[in-house]
N, C-alpha and C. Protein backbone atom coordinates (compact mmCIF):
# COMPACT_ATOMS: atom_id res chain seq x y z
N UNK A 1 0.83 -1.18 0.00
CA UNK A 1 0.00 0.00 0.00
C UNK A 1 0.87 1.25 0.00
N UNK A 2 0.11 2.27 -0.37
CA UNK A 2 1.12 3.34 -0.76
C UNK A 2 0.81 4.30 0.97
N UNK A 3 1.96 4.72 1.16
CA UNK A 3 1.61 6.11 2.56
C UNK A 3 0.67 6.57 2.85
N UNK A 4 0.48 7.70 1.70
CA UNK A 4 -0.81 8.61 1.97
C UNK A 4 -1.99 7.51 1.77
N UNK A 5 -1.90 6.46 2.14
CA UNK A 5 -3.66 5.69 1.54
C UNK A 5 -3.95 5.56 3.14
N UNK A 6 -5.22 5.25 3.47
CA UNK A 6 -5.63 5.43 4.47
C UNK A 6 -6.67 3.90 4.72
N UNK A 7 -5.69 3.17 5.72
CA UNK A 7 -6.66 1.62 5.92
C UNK A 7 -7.56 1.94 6.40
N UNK A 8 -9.20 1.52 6.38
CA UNK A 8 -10.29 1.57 7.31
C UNK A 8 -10.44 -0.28 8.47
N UNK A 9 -9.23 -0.69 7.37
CA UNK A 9 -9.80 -2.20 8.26
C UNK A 9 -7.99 -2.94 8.10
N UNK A 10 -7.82 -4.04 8.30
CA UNK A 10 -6.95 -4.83 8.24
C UNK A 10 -6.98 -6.04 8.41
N UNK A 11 -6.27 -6.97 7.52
CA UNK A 11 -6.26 -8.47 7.90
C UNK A 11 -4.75 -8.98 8.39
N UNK A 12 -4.11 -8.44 8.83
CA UNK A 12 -2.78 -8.76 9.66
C UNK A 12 -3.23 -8.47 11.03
N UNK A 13 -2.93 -9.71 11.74
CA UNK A 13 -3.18 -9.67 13.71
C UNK A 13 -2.02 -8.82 14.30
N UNK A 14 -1.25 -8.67 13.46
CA UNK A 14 0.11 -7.65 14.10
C UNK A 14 -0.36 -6.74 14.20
N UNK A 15 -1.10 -6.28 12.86
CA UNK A 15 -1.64 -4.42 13.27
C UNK A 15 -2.69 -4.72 14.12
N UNK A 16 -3.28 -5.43 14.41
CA UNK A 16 -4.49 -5.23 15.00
C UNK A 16 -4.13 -5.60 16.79
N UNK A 17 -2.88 -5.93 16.80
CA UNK A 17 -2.17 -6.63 18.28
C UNK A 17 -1.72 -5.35 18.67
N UNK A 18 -1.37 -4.37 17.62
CA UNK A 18 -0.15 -3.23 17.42
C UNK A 18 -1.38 -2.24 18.33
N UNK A 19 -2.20 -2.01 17.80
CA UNK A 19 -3.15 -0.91 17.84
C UNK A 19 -4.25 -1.00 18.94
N UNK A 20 -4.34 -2.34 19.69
CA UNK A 20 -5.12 -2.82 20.81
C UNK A 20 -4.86 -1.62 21.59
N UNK A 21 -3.66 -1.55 22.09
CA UNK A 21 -3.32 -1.09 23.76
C UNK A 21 -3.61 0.36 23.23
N UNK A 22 -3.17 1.23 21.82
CA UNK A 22 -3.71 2.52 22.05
C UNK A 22 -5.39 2.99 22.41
N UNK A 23 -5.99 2.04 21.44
CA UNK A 23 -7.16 2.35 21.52
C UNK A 23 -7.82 1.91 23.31
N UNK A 24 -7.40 0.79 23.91
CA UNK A 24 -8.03 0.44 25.06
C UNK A 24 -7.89 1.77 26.56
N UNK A 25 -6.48 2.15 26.00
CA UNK A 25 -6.36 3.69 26.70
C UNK A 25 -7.06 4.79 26.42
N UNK A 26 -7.55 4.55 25.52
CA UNK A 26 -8.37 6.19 25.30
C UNK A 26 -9.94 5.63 26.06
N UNK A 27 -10.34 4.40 26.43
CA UNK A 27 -11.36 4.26 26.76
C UNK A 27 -11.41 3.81 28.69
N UNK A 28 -10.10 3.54 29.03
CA UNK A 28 -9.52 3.93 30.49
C UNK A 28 -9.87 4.91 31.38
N UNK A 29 -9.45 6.39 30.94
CA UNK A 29 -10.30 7.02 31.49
C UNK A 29 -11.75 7.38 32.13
N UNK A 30 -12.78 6.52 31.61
CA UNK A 30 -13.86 6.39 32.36
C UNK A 30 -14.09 6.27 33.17
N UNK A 31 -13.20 4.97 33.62
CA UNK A 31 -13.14 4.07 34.81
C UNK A 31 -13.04 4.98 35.81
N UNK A 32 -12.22 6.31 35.94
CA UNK A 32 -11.61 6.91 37.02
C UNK A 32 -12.52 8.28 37.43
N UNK A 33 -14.00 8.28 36.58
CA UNK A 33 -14.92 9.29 36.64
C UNK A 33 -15.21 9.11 38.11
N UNK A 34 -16.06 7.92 38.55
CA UNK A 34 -16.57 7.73 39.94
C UNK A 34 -15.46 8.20 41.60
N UNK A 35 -14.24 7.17 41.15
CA UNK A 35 -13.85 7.88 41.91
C UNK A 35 -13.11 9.30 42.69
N UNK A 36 -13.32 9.69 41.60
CA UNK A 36 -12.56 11.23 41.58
C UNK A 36 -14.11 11.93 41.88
N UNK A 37 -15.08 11.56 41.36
CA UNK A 37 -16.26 12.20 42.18
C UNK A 37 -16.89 11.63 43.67
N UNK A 38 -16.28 10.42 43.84
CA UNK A 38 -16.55 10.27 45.64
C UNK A 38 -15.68 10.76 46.29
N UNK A 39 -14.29 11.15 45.63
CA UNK A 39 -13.39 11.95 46.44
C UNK A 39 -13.36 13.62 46.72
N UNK A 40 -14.46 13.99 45.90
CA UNK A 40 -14.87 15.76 46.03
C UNK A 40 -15.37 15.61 47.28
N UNK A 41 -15.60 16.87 48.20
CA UNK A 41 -15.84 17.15 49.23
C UNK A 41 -17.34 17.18 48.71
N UNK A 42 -18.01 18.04 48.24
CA UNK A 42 -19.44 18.30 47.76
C UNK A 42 -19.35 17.56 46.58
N UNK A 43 -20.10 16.62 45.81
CA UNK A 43 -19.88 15.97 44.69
C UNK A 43 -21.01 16.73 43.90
N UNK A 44 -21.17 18.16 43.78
CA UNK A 44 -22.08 18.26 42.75
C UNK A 44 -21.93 18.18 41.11
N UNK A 45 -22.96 18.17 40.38
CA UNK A 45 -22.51 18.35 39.21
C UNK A 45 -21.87 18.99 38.25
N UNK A 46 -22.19 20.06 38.87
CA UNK A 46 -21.30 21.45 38.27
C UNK A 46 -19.71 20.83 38.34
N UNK A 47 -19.34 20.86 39.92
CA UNK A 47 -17.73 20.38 40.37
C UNK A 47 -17.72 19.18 39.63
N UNK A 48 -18.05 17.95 39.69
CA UNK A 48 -17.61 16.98 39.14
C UNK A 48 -17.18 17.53 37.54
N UNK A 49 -18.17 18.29 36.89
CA UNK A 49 -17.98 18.82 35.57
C UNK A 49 -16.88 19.56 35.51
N UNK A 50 -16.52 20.43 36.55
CA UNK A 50 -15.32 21.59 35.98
C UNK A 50 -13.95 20.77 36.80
N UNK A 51 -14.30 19.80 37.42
CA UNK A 51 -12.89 19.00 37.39
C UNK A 51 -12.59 18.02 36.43
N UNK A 52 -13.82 17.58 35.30
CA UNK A 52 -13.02 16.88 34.56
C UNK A 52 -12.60 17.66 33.49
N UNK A 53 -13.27 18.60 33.23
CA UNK A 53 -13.06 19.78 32.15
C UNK A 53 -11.56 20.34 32.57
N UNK A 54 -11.40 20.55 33.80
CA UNK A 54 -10.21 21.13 33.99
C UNK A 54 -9.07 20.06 33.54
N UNK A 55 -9.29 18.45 33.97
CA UNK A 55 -8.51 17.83 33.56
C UNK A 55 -8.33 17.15 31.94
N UNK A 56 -9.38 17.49 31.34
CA UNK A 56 -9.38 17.47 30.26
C UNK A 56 -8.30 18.53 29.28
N UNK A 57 -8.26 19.80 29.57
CA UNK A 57 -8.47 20.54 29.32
C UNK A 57 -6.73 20.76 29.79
N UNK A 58 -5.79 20.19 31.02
CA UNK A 58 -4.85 19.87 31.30
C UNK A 58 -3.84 18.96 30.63
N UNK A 59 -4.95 17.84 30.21
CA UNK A 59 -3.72 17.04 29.21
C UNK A 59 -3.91 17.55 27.31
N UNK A 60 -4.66 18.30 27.54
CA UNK A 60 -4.62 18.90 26.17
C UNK A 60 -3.52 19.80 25.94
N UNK A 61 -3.06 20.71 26.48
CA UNK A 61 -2.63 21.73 26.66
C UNK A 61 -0.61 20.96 26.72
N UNK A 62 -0.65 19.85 27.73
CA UNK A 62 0.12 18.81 27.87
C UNK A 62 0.91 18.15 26.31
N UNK A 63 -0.56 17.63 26.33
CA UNK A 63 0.05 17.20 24.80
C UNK A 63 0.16 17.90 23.94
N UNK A 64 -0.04 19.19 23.55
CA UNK A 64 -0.42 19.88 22.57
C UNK A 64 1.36 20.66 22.70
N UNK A 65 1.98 21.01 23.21
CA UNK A 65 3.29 21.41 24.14
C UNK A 65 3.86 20.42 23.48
N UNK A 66 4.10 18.81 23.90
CA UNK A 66 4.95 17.69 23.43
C UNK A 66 4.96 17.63 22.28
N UNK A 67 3.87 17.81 21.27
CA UNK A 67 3.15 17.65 20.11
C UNK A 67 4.40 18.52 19.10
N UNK A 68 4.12 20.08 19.80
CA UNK A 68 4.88 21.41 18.89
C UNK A 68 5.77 20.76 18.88
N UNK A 69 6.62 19.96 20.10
CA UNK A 69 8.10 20.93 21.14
C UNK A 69 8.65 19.38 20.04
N UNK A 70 8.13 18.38 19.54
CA UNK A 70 8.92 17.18 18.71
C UNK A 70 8.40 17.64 17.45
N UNK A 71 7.86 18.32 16.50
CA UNK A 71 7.88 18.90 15.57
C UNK A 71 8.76 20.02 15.34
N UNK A 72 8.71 20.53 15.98
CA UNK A 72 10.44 21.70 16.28
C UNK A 72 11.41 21.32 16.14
N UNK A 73 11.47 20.11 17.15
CA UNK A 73 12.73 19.59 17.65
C UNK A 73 13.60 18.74 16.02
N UNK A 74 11.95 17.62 15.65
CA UNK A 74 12.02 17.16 14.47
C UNK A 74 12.74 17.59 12.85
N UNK A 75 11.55 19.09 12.73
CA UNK A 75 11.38 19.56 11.89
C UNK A 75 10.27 18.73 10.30
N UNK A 76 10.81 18.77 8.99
CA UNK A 76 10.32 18.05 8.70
C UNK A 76 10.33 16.38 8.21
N UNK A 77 11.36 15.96 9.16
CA UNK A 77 11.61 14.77 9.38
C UNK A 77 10.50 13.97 9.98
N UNK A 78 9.66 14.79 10.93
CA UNK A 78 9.18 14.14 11.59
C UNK A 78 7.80 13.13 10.79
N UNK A 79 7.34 12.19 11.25
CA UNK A 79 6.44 11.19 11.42
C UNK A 79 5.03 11.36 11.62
N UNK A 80 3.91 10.73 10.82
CA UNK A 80 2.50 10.92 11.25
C UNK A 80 1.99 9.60 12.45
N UNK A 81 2.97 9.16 12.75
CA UNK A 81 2.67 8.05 13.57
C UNK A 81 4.69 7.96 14.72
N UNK A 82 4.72 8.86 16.12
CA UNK A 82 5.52 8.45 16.49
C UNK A 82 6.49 7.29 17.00
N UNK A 83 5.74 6.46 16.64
CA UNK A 83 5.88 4.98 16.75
C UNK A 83 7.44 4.86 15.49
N UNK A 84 6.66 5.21 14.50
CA UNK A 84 7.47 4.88 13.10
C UNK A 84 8.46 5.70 13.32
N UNK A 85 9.21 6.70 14.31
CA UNK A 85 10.36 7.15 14.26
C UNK A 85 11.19 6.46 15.08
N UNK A 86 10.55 5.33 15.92
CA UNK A 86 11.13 4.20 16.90
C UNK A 86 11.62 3.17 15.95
N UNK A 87 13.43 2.67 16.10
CA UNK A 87 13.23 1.25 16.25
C UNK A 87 12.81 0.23 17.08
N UNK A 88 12.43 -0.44 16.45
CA UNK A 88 12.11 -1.40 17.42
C UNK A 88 12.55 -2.29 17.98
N UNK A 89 13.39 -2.85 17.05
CA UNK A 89 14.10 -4.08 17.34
C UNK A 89 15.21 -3.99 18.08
N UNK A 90 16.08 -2.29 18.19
CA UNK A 90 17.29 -2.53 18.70
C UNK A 90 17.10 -1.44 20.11
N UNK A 91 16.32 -0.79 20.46
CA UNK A 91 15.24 -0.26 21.54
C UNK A 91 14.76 -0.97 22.55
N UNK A 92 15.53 -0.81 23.65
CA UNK A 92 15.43 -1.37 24.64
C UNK A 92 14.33 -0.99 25.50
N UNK A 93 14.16 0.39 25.24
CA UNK A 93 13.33 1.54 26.16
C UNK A 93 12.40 1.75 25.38
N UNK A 94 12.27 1.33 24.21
CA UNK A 94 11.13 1.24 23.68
C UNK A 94 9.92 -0.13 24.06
N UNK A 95 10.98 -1.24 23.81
CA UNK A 95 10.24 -2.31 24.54
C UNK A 95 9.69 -2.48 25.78
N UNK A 96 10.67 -1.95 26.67
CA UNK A 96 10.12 -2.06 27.83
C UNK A 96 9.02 -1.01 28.31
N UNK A 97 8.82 0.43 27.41
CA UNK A 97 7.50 1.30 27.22
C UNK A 97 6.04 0.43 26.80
N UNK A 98 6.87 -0.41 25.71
CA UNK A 98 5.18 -1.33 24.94
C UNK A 98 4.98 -2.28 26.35
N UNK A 99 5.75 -2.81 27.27
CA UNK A 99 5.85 -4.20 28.21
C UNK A 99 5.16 -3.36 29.28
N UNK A 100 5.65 -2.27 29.57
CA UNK A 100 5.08 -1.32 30.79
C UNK A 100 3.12 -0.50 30.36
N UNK A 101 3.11 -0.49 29.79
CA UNK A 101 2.05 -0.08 28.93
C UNK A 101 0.77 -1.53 28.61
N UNK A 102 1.07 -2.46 28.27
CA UNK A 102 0.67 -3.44 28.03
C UNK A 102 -0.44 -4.63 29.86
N UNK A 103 1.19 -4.01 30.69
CA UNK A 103 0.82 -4.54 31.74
C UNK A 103 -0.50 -3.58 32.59
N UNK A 104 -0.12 -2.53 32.31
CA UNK A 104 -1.30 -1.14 32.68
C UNK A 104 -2.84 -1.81 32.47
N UNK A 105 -2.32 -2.05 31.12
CA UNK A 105 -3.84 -2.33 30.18
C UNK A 105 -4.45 -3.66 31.26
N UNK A 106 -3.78 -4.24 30.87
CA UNK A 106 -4.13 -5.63 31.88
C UNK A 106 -4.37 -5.35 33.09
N UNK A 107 -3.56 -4.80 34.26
CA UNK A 107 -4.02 -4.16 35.48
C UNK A 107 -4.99 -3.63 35.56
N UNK A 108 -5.64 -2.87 34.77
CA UNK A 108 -6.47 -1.62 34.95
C UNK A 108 -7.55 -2.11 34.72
N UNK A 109 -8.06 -2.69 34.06
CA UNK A 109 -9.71 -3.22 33.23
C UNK A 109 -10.06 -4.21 34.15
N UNK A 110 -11.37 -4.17 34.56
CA UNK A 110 -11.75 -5.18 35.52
C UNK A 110 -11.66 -6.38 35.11
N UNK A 111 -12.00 -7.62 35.47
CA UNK A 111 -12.34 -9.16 35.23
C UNK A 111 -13.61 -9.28 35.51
């Protein structure tokens, strides 16, 4: 397949093994709604709302900073997928990021 083409699906279990743990993190955060609202002093709705907004609104700002500051750093070298500027194979600290990350996923999601 050529770069700019854009998969909607895949039949390789690698990409689909590859791409598990990002997507299962973006849906993580939920989990941590309740208790961050039994831990407010007053749990109203408003507060529960402008603390997740605030924390929303915190890792945006977060990432959006990392985002510039490796496009700068990059220039136009850089990558539409930071993954693909990793080796992999000879990345030690990369592996042990996917091994540390992986175990999260597993920790975190109920049974």
């Amino acid at each position: 397949t050529d770069d700019d083409e854009i998969l909607l699906t895949t039949s390789s279990l690698g990409d689909v093994l590859f791409a598990f743990p990002i997507i299962m993190l973006s849906f993580l955060s939920s989990f941590n709604v309740l208790p961050i609202q039994s831990a407010l002093i007053e749990p109203t709705k408003q507060r529960v709302s402008s603390v997740i907004s605030g924390a929303v609104t915190a890792c945006f700002v977060l990432m959006y900073l990392l985002g510039i500051s490796g496009y700068l750093y990059a220039g136009s070298s850089t990558k539409g997928n930071i993954l693909l500027s990793c080796d992999h194979n000879s990345d030690f600290f990369f592996f042990l990021g996917r091994v540390g990350c992986g175990v999260t996923i597993m920790l975190a999601l109920a049974m």
